[in-house]
N, C-alpha and C. Protein backbone atom coordinates (compact mmCIF):
# COMPACT_ATOMS: atom_id res chain seq x y z
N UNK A 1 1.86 17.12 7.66
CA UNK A 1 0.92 16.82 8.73
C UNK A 1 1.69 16.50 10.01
N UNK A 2 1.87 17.45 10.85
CA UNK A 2 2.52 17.44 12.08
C UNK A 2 1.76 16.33 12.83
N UNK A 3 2.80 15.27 13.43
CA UNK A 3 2.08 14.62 14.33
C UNK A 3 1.37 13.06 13.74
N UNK A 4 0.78 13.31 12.60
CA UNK A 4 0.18 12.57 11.65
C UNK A 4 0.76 11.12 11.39
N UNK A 5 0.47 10.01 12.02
CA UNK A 5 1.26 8.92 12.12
C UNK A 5 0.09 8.34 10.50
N UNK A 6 1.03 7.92 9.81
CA UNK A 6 0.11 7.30 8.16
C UNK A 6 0.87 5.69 8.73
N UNK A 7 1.12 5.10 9.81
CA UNK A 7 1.45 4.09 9.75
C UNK A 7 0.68 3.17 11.37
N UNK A 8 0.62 1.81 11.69
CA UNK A 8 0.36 1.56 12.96
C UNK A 8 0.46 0.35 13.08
N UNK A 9 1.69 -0.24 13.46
CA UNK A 9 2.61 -0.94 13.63
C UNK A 9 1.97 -2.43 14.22
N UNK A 10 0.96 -2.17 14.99
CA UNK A 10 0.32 -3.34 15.74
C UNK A 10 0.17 -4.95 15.06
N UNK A 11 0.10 -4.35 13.80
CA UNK A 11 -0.06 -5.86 12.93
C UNK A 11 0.81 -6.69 12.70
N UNK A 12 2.21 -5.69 12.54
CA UNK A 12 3.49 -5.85 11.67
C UNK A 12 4.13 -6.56 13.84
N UNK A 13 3.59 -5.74 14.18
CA UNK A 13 4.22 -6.82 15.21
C UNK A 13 3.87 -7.86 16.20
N UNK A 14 2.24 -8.24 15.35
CA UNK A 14 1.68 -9.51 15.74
C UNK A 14 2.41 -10.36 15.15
N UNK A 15 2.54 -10.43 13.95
CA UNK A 15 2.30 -11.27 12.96
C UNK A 15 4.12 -11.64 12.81
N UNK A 16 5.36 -10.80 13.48
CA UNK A 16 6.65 -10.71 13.74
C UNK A 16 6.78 -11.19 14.97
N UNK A 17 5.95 -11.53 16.25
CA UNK A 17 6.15 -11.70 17.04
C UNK A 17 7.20 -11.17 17.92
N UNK A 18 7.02 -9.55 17.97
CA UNK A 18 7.77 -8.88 18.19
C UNK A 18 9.51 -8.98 17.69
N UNK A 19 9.42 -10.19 16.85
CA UNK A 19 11.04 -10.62 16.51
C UNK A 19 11.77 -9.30 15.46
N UNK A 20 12.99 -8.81 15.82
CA UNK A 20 13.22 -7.77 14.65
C UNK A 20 13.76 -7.98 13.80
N UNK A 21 14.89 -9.12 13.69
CA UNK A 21 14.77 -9.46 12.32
C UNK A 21 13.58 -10.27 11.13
N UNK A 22 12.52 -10.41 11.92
CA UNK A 22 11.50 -10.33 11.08
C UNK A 22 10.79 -9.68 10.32
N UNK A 23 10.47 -7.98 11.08
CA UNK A 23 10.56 -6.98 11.41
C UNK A 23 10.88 -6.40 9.58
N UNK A 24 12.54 -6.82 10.00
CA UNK A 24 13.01 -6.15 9.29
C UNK A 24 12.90 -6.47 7.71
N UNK A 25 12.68 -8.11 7.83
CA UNK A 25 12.61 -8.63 6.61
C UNK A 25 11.01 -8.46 5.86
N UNK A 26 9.93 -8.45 6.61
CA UNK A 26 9.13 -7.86 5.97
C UNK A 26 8.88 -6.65 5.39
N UNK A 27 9.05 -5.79 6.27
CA UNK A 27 9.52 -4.56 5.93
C UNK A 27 10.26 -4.37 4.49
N UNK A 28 11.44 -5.07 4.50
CA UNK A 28 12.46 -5.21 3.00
C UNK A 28 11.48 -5.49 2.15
N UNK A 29 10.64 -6.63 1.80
CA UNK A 29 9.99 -7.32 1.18
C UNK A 29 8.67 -6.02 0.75
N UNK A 30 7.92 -5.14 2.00
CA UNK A 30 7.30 -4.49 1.47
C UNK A 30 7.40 -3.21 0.32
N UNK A 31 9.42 -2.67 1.13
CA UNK A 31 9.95 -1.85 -0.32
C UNK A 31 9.84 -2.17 -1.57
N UNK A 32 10.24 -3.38 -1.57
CA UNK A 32 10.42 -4.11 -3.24
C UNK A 32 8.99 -4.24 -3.58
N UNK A 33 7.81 -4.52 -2.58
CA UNK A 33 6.23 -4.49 -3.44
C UNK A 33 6.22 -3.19 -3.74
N UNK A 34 6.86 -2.56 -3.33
CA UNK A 34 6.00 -1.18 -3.58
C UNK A 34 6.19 -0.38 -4.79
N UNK A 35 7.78 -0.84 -5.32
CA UNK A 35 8.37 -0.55 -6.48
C UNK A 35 7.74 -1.52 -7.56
N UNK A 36 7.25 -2.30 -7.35
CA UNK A 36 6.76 -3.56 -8.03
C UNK A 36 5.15 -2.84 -8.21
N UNK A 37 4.29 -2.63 -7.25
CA UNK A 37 2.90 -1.75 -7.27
C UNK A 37 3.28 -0.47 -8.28
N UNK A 38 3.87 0.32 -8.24
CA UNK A 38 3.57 1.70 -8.63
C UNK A 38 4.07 1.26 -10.09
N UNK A 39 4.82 0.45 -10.51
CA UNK A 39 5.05 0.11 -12.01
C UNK A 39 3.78 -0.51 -12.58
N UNK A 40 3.19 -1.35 -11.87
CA UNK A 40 1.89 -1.93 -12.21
C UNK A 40 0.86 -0.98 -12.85
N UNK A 41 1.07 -0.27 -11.61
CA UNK A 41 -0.19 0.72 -11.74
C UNK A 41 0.01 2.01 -13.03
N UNK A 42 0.98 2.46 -13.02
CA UNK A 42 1.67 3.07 -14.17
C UNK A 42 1.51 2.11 -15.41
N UNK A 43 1.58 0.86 -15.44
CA UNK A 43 1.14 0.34 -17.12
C UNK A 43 0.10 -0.45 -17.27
N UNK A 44 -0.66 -0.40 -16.31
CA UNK A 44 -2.07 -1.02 -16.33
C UNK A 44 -3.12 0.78 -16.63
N UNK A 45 -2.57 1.67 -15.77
CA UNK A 45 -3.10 3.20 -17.01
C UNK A 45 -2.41 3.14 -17.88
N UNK A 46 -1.56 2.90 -18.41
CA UNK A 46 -1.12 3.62 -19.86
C UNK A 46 -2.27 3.04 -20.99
N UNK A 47 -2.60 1.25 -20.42
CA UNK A 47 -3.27 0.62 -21.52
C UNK A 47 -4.87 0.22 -21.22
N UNK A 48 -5.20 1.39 -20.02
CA UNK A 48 -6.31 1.21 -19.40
C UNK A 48 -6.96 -0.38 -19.01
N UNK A 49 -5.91 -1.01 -18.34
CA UNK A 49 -6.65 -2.36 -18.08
C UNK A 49 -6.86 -2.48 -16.74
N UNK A 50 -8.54 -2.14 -16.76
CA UNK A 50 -8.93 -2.28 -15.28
C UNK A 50 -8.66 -3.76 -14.51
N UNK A 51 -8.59 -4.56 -15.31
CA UNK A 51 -8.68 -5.75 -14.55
C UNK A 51 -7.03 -5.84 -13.89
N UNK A 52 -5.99 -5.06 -14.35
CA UNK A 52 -4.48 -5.29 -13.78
C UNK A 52 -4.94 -4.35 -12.81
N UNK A 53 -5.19 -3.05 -13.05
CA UNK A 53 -5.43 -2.19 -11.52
C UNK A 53 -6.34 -2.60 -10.42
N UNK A 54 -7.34 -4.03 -10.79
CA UNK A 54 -7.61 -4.54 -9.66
C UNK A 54 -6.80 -5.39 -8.90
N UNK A 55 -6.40 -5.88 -9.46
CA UNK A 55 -5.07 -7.24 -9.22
C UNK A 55 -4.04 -6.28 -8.38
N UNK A 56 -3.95 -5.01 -8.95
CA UNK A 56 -2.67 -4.20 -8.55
C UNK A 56 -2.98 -3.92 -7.06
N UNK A 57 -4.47 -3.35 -6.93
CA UNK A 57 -4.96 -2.59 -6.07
C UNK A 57 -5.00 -3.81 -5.42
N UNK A 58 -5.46 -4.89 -4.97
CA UNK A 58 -5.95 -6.37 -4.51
C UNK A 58 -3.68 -5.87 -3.57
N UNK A 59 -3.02 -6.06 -4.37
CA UNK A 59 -1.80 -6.62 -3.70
C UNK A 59 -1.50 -5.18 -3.21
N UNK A 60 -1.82 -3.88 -3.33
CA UNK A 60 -1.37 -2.90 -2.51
C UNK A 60 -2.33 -2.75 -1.46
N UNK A 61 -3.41 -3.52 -1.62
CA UNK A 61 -4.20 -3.63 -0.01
C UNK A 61 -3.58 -4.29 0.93
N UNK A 62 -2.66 -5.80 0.36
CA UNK A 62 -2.63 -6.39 1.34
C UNK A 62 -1.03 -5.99 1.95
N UNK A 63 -0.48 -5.60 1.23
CA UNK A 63 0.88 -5.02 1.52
C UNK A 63 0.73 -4.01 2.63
N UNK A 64 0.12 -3.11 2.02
CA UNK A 64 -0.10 -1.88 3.34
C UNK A 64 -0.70 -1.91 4.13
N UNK A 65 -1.71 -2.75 4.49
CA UNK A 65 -2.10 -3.39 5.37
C UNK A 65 -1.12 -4.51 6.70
N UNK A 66 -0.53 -4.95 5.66
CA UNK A 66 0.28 -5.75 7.14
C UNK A 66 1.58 -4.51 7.40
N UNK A 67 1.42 -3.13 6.95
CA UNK A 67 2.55 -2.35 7.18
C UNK A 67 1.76 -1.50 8.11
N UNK A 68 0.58 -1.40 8.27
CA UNK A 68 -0.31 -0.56 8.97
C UNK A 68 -0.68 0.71 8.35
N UNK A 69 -0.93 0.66 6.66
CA UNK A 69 -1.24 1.87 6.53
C UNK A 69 -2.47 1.68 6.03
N UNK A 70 -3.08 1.37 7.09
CA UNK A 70 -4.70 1.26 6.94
C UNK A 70 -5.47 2.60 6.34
N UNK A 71 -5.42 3.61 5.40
CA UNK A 71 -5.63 4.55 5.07
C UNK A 71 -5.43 4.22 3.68
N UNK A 72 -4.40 4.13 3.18
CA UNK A 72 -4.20 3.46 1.78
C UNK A 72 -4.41 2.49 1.42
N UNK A 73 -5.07 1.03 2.66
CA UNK A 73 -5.01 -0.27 1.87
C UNK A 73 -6.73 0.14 1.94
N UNK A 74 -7.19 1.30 3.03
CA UNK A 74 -8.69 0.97 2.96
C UNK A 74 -9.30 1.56 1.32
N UNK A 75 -8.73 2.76 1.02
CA UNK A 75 -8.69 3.24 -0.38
C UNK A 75 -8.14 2.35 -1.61
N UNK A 76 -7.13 1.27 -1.65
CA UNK A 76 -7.15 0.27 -2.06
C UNK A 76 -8.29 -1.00 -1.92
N UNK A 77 -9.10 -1.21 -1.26
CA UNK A 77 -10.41 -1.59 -1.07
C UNK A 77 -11.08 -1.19 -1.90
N UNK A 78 -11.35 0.07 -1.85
CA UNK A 78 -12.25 0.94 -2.61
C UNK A 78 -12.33 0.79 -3.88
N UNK A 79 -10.74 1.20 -4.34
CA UNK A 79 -10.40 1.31 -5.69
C UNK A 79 -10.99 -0.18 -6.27
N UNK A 80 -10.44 -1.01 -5.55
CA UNK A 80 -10.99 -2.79 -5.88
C UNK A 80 -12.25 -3.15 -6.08
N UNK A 81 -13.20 -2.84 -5.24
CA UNK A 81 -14.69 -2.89 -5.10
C UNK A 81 -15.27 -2.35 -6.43
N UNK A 82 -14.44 -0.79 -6.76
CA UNK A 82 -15.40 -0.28 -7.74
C UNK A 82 -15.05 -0.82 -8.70
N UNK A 83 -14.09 -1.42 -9.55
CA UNK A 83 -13.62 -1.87 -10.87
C UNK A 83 -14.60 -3.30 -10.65
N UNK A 84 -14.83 -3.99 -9.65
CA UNK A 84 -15.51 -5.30 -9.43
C UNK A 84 -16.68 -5.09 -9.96
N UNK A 85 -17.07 -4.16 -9.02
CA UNK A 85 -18.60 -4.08 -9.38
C UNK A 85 -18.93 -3.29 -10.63
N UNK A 86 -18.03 -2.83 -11.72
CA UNK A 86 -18.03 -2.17 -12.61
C UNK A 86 -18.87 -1.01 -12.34
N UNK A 87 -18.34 -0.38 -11.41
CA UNK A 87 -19.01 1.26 -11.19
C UNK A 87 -19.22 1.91 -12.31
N UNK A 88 -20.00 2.78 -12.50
CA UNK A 88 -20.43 3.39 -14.28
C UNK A 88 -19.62 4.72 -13.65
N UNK A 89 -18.91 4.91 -14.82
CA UNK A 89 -18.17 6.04 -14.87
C UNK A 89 -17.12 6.50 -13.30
N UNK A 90 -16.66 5.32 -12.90
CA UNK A 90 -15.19 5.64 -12.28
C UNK A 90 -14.29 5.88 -12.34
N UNK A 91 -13.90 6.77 -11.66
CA UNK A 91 -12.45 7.38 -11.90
C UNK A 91 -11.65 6.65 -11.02
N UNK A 92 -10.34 5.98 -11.69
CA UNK A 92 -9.69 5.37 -10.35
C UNK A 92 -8.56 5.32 -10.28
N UNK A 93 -8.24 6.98 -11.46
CA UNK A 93 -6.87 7.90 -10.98
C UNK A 93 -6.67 8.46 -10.08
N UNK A 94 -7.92 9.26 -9.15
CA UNK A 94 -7.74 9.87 -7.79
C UNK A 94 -7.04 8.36 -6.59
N UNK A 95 -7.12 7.25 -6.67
CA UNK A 95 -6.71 5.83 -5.91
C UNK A 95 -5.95 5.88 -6.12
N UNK A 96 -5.29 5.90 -7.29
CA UNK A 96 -4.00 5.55 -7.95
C UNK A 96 -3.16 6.68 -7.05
N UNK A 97 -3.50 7.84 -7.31
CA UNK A 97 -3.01 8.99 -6.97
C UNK A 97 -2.73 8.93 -5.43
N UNK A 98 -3.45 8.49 -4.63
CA UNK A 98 -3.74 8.58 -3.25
C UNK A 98 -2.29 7.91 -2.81
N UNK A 99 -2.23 6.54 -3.55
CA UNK A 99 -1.29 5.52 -3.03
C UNK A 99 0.20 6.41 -3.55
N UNK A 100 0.03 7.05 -4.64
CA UNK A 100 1.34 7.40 -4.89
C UNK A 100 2.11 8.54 -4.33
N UNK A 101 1.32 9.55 -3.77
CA UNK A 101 1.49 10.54 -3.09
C UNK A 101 1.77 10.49 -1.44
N UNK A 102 1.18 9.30 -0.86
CA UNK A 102 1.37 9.14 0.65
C UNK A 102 1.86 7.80 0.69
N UNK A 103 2.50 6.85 -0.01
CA UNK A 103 3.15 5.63 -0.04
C UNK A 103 4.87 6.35 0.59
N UNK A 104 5.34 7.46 0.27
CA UNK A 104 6.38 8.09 0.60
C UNK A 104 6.58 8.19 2.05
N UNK A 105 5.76 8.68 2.49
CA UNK A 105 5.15 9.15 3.94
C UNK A 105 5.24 7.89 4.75
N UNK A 106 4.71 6.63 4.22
CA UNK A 106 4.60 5.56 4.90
C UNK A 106 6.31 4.58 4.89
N UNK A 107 6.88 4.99 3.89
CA UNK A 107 8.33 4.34 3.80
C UNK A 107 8.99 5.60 5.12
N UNK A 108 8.73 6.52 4.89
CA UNK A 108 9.96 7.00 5.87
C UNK A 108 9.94 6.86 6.94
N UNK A 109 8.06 6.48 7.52
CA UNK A 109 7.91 6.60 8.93
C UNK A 109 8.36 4.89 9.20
N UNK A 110 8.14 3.71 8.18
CA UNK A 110 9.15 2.36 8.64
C UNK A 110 10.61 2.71 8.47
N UNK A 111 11.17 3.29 7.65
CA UNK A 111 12.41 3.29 8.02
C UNK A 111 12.84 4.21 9.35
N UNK A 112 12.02 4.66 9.65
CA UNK A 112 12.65 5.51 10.98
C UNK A 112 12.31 4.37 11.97
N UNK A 113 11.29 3.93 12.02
CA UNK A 113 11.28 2.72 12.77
C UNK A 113 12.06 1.72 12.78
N UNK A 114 12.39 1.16 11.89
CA UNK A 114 13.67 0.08 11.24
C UNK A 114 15.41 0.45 12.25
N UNK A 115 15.08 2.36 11.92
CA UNK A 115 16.48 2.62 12.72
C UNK A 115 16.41 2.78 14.58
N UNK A 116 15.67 2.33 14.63
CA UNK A 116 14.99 2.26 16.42
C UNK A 116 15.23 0.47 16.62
N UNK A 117 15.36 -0.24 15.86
CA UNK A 117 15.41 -2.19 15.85
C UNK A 117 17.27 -2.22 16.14
C-alpha cells in the first residue's frame, strides 16, 4: 500500500512529551508486547480459550493504540466486544489474522521513525 501510513504518531507523542528517549523506550516496550501478544494468541487458539483471546485482544488494543495503529487496536475492540457479548457463532480467526499480518507493517513504519530520533 503505497503511501499507506498503518501508524499516527500523535498519541505516542502526547503522552512522550515530545521527549525521545521516551519515545524510544515505549516503543522498545511495545516490541516485546507484541512478541508477548502473538504467543498469546497462538495458545489461547490452539486450546480455544476465548476468555485468553479477550484478555489478549484487551492488551493488543491498548498497545497499538498508544503506537497509533488505530486500525488494529479498533479491530482489537471488535474482536473483544464479540467474545464479551458471546456473539453466536464468531469467528475470531479473521482478528487474530488481521493483527498478525499488518502488526509487521506497523513495526517497520516505528522503527523508521525511531531512526529519524
Amino acid at each position: 500500500m503505497s503511501g499507506y501510513k498503518h501508524i499516527d504518531l500523535a498519541y505516542l507523542n502526547d503522552i512522550s512529551g515530545g521527549d525521545a528517549e521516551t519515545k524510544i523506550q515505549l516503543t522498545q516496550l511495545f516490541f516485546d508486547q507484541v512478541d508477548e501478544i502473538k504467543e498469546r494468541f497462538s495458545k489461547a487458539m490452539g486450546s480455544n480459550d476465548l476468555e485468553e483471546i479477550q484478555k489478549t485482544a484487551h492488551l493488543a488494543k491498548s498497545s497499538t493504540r498508544v503506537m497509533g495503529a488505530n486500525d488494529i487496536a479498533n479491530k482489537m475492540v471488535e474482536l473483544e466486544q464479540n467474545i464479551k457479548q458471546k456473539t453466536e457463532n464468531f469467528d475470531y480467526q479473521p482478528f487474530i489474522n488481521y493483527f498478525n499480518d499488518n502488526i509487521p507493517f506497523v513495526i517497520a513504519e516505528l522503527k523508521a521513525e525511531l531512526s529519524t530520533l
